[in-house]
PDB file of N, CA and C in Angstrom:
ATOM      1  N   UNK A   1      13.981 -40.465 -42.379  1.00  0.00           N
ATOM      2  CA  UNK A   1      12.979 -41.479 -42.604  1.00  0.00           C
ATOM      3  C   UNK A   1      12.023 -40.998 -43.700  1.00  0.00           C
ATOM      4  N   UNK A   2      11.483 -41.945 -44.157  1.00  0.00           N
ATOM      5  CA  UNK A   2      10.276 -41.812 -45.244  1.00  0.00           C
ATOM      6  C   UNK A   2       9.212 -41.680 -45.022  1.00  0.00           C
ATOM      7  N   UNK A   3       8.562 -40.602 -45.062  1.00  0.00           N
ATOM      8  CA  UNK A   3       6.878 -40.305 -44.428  1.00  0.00           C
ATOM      9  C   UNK A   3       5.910 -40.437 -45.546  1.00  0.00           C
ATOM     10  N   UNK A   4       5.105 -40.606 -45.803  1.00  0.00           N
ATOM     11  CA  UNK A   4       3.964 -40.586 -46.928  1.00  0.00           C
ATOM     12  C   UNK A   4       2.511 -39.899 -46.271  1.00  0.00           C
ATOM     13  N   UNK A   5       2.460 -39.070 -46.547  1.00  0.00           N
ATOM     14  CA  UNK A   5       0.644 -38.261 -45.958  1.00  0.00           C
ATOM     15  C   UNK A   5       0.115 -37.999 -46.860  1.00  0.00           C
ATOM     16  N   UNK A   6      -1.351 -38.664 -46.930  1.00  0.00           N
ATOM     17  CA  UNK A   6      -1.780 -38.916 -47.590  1.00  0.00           C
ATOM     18  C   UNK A   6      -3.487 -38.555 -47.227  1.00  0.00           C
ATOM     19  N   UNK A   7      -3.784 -36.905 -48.225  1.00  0.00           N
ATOM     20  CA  UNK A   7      -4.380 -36.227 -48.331  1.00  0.00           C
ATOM     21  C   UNK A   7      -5.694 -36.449 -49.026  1.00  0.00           C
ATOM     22  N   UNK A   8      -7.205 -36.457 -48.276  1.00  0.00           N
ATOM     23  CA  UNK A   8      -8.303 -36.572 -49.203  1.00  0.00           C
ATOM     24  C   UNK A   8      -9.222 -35.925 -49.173  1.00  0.00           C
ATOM     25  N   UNK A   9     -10.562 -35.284 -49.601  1.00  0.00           N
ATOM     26  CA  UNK A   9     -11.411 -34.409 -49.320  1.00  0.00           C
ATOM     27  C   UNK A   9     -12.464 -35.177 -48.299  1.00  0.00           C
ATOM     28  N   UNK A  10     -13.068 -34.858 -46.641  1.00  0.00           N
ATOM     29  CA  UNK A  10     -13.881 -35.472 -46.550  1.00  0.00           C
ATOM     30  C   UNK A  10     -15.370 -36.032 -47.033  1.00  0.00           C
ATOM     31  N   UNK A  11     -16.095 -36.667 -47.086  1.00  0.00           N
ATOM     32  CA  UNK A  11     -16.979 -37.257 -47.346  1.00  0.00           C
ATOM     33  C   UNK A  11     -18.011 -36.323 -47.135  1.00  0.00           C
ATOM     34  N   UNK A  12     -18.666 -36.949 -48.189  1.00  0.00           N
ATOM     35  CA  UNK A  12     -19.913 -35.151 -48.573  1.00  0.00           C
ATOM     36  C   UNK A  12     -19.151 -33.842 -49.211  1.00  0.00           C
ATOM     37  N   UNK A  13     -18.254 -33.742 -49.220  1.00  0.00           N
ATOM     38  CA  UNK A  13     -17.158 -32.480 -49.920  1.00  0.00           C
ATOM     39  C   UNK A  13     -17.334 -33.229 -51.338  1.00  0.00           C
ATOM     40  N   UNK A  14     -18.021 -31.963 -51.961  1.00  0.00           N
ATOM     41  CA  UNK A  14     -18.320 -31.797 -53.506  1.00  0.00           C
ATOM     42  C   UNK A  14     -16.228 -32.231 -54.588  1.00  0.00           C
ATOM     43  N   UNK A  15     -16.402 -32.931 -54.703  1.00  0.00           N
ATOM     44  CA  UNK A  15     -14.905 -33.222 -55.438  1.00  0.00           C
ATOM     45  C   UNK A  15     -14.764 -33.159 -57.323  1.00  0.00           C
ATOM     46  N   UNK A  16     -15.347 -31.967 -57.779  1.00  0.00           N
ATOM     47  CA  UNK A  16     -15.471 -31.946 -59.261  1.00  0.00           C
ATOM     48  C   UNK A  16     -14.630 -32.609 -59.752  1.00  0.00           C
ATOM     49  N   UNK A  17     -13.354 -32.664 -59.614  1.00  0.00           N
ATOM     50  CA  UNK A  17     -12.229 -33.417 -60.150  1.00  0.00           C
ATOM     51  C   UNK A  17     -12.872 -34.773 -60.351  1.00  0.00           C
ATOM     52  N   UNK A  18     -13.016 -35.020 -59.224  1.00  0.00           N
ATOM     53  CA  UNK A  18     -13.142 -36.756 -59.313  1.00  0.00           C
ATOM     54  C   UNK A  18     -14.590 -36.837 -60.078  1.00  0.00           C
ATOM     55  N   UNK A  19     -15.530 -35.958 -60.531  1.00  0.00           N
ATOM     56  CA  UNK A  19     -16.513 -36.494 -60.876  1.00  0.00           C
ATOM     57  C   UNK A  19     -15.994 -36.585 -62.385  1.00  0.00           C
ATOM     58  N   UNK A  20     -15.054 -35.574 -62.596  1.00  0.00           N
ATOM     59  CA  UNK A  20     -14.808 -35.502 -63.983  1.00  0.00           C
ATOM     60  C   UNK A  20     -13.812 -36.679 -64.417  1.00  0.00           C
ATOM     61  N   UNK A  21     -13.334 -37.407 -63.976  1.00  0.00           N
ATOM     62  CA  UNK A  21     -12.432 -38.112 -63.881  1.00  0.00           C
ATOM     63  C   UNK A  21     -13.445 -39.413 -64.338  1.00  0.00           C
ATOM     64  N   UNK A  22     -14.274 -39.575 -63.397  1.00  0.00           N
ATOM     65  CA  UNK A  22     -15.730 -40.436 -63.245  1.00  0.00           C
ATOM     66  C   UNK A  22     -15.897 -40.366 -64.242  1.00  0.00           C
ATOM     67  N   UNK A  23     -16.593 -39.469 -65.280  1.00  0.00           N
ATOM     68  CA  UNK A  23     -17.154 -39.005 -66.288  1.00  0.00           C
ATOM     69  C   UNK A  23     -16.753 -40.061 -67.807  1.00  0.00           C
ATOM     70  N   UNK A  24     -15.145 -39.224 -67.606  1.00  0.00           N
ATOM     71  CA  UNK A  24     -13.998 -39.071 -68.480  1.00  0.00           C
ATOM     72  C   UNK A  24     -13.853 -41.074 -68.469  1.00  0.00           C
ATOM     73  N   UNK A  25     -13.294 -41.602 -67.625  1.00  0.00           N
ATOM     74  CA  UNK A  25     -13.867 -43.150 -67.628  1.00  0.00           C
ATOM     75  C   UNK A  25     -14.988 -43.806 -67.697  1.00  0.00           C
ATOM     76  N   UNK A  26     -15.966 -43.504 -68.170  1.00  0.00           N
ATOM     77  CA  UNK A  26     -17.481 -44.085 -68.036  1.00  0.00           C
ATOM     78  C   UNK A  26     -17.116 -43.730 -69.654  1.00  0.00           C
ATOM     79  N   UNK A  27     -16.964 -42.878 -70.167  1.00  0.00           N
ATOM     80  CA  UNK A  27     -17.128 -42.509 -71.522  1.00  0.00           C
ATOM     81  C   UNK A  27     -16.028 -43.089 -72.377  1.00  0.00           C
ATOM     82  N   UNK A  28     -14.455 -43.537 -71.908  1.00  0.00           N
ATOM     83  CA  UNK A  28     -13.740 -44.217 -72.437  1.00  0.00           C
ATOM     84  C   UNK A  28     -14.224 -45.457 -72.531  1.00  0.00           C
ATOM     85  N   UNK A  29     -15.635 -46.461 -71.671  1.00  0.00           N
ATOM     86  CA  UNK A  29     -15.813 -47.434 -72.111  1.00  0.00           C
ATOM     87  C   UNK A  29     -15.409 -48.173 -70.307  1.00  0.00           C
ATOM     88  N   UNK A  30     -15.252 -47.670 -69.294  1.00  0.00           N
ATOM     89  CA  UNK A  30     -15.075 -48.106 -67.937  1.00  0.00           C
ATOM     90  C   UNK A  30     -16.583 -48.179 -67.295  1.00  0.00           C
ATOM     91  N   UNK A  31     -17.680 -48.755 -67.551  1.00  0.00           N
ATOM     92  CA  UNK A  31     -18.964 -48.199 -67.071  1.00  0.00           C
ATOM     93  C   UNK A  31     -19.072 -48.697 -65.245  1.00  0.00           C
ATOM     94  N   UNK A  32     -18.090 -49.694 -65.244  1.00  0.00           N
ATOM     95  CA  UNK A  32     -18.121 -50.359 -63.585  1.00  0.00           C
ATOM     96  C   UNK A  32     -17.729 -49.494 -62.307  1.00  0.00           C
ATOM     97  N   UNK A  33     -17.338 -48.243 -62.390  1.00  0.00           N
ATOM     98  CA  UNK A  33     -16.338 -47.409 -62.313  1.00  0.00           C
ATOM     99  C   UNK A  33     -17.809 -46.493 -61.235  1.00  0.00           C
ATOM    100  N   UNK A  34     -17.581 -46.570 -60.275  1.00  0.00           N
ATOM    101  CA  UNK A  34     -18.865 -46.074 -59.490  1.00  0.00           C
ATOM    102  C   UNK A  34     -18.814 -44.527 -58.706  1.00  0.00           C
ATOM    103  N   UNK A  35     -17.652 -44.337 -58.360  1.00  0.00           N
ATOM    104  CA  UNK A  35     -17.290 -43.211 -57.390  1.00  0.00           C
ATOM    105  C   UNK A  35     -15.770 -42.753 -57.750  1.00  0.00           C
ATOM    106  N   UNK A  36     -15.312 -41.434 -57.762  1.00  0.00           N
ATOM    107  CA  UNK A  36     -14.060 -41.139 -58.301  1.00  0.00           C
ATOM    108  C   UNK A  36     -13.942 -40.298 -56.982  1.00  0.00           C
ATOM    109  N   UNK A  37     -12.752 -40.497 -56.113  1.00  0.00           N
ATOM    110  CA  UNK A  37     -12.394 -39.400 -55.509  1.00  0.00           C
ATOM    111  C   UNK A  37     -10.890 -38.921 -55.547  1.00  0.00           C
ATOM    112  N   UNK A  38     -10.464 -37.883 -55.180  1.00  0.00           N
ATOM    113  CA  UNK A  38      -9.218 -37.247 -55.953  1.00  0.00           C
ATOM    114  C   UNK A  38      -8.308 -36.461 -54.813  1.00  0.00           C
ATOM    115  N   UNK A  39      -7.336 -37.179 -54.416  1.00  0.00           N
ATOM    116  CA  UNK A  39      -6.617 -36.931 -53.330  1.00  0.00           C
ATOM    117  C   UNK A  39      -5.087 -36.092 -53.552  1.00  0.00           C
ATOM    118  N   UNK A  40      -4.072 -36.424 -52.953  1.00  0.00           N
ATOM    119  CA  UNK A  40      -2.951 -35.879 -53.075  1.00  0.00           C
ATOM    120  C   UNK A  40      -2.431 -36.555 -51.760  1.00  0.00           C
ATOM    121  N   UNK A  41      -1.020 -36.855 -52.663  1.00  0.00           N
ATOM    122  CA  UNK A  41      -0.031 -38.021 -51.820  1.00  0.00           C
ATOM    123  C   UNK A  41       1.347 -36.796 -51.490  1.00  0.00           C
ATOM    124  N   UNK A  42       1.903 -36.591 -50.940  1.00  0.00           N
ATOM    125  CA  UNK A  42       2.913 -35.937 -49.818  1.00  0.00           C
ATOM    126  C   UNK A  42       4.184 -36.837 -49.584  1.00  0.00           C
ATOM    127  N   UNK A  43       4.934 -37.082 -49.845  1.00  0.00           N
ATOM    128  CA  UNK A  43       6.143 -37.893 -50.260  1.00  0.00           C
ATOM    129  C   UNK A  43       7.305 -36.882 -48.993  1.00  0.00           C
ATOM    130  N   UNK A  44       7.758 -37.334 -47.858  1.00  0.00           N
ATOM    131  CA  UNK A  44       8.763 -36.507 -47.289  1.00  0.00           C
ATOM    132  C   UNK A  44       9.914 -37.072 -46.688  1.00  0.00           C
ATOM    133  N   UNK A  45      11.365 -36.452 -46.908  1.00  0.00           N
ATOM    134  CA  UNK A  45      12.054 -36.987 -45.930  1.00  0.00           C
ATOM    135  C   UNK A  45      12.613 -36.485 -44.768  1.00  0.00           C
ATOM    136  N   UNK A  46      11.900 -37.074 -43.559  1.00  0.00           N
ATOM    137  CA  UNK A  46      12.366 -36.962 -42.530  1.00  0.00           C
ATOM    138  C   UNK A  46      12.993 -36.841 -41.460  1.00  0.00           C
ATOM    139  N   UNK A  47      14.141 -36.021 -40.903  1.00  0.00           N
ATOM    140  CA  UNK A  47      15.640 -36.629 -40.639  1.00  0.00           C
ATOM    141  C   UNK A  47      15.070 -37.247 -38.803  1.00  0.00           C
ATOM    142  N   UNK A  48      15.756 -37.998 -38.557  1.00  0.00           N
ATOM    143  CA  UNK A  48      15.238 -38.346 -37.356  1.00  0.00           C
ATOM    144  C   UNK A  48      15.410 -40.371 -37.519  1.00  0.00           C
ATOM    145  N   UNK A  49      15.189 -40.915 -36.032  1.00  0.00           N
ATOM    146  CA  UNK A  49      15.502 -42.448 -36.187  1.00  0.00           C
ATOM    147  C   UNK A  49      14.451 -43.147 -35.096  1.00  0.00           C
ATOM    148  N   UNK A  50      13.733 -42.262 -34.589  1.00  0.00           N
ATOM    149  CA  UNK A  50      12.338 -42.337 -33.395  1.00  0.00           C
ATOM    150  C   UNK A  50      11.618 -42.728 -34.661  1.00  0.00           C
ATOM    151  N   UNK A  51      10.641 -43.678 -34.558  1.00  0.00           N
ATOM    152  CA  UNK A  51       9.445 -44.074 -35.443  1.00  0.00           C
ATOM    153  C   UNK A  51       8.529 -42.621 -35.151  1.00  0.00           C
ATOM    154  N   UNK A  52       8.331 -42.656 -33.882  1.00  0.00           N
ATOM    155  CA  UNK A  52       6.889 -41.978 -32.833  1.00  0.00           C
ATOM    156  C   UNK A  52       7.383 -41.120 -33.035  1.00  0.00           C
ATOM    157  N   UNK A  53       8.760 -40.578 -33.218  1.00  0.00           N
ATOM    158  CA  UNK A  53       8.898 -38.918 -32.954  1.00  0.00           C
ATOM    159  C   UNK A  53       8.239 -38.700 -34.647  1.00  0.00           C
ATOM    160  N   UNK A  54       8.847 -38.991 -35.363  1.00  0.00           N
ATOM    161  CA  UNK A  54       8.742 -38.964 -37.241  1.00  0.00           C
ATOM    162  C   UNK A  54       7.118 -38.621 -37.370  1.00  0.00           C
ATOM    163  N   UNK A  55       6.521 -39.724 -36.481  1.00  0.00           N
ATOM    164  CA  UNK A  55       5.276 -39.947 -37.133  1.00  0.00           C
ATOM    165  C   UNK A  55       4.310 -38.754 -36.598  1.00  0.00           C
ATOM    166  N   UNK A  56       4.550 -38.278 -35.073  1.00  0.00           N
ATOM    167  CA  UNK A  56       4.263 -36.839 -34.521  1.00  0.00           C
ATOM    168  C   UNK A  56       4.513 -36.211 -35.271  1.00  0.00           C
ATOM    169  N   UNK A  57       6.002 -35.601 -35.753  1.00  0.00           N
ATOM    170  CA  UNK A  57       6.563 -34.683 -36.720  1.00  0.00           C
ATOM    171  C   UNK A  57       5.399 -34.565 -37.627  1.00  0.00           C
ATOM    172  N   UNK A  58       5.322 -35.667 -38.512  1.00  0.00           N
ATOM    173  CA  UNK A  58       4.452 -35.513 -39.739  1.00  0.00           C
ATOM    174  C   UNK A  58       3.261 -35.268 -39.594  1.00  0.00           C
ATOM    175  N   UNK A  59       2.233 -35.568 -38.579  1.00  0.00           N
ATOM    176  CA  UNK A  59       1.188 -35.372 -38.153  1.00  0.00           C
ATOM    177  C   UNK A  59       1.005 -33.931 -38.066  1.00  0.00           C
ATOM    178  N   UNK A  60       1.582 -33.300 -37.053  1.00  0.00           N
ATOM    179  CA  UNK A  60       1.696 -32.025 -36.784  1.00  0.00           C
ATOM    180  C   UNK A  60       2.002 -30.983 -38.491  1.00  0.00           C
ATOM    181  N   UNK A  61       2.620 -31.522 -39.092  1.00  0.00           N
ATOM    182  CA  UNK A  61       2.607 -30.630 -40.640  1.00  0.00           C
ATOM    183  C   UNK A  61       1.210 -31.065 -40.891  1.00  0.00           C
ATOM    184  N   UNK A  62       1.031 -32.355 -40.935  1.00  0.00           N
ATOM    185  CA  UNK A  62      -0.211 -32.532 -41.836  1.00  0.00           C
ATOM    186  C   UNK A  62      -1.664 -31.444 -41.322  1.00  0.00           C
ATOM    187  N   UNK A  63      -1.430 -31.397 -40.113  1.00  0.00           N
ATOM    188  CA  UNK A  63      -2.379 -29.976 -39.855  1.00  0.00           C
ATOM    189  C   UNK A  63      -1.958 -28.820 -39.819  1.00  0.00           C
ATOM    190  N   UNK A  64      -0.703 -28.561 -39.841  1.00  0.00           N
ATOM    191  CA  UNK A  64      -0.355 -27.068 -39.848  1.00  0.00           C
ATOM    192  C   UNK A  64      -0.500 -26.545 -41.202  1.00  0.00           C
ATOM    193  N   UNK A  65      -0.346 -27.481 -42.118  1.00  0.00           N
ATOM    194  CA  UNK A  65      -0.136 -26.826 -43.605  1.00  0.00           C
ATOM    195  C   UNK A  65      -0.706 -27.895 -44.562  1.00  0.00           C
ATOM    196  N   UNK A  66      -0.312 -29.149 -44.240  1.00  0.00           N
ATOM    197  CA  UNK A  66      -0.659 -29.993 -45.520  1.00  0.00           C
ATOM    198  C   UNK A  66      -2.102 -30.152 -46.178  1.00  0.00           C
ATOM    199  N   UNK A  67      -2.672 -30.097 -45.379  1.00  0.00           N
ATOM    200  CA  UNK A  67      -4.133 -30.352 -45.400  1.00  0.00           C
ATOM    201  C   UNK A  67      -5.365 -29.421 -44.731  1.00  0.00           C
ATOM    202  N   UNK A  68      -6.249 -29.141 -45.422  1.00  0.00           N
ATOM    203  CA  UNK A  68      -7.423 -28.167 -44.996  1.00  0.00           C
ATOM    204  C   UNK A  68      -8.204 -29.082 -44.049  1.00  0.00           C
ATOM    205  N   UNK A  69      -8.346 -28.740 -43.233  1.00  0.00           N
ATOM    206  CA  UNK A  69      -9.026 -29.863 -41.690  1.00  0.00           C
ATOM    207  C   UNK A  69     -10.186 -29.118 -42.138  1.00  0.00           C
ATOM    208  N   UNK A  70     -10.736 -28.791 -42.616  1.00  0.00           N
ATOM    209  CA  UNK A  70     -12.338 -27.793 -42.693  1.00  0.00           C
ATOM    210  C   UNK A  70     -12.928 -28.703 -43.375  1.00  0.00           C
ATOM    211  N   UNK A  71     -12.205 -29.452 -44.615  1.00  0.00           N
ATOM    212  CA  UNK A  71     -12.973 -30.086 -46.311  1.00  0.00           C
ATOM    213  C   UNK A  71     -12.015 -31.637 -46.347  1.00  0.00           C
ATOM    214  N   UNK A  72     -10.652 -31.630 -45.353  1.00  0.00           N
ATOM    215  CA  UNK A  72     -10.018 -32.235 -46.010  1.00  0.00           C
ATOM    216  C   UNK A  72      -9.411 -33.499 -45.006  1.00  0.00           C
ATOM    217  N   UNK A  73      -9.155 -34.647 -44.840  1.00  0.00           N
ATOM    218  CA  UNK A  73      -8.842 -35.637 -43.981  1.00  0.00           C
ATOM    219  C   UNK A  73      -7.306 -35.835 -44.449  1.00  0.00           C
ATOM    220  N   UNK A  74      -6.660 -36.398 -43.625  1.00  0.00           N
ATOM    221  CA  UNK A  74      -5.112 -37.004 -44.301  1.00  0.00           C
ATOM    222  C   UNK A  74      -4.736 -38.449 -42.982  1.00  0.00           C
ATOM    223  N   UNK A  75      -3.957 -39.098 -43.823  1.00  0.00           N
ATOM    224  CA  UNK A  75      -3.290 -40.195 -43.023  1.00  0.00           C
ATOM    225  C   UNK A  75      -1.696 -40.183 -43.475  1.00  0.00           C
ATOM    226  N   UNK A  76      -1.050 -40.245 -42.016  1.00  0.00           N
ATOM    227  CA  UNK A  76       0.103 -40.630 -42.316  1.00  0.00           C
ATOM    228  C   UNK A  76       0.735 -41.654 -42.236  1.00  0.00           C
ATOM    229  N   UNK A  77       1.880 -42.195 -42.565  1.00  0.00           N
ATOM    230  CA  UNK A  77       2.513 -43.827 -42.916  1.00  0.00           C
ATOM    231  C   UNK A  77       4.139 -43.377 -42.984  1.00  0.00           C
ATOM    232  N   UNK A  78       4.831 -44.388 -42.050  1.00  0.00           N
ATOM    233  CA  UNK A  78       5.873 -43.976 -41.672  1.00  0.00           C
ATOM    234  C   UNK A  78       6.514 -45.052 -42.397  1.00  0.00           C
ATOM    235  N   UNK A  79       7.176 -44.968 -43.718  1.00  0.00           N
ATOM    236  CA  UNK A  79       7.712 -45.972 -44.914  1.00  0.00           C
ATOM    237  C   UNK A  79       9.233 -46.438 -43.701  1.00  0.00           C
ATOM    238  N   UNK A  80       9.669 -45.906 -43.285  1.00  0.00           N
ATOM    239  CA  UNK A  80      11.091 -46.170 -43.169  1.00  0.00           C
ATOM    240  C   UNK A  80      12.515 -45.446 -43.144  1.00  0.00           C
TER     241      UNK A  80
END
C-alpha cells in the first residue's frame, strides 16, 4: 500500500527555511505571501492489505524515526 507522512515543525519552532523562502517571495514581487512553513513529505510502500494495520505500521515509523516529536508534528494518509 501507499503511505504518505507528512512531516512539519511544530508551531512556535523557529523554521529559518521557511522564513527565507518568505523573504525570497516577498522580494520576487509575491507581497500577499504571509507565513512560510517548510515541511517534508515521506512517500512509502507498504506491503500489507489491512488499511488499520498499514496505517499503525506507518504511525509507529513516524515516531520511531521519521520525525523529531520534540520540534516536529507528522500526519499520516493511507493513499492505497
Amino acid at each position: 500500500m501507499k503511505v504518505r507522512v507528512t512531516v512539519m515543525l511544530k508551531e512556535g519552532v523557529l523554521d529559518p527555511q521557511g522564513k527565507a523562502i518568505g523573504h525570497a517571495l516577498h522580494t520576487l514581487g509575491f507581497p500577499g505571501v504571509q507565513d512560510v512553513r517548510v515541511g517534508k513529505i515521506i512517500d512509502l510502500d507498504v506491503e500489507g492489505t489491512d488499511r488499520a494495520a498499514v496505517q499503525k505500521q506507518a504511525e509507529d515509523m513516524g515516531r520511531d524515526l521519521l520525525a523529531n516529536l520534540v520540534i516536529e508534528d507528522f500526519t499520516v494518509e493511507v493513499l492505497g
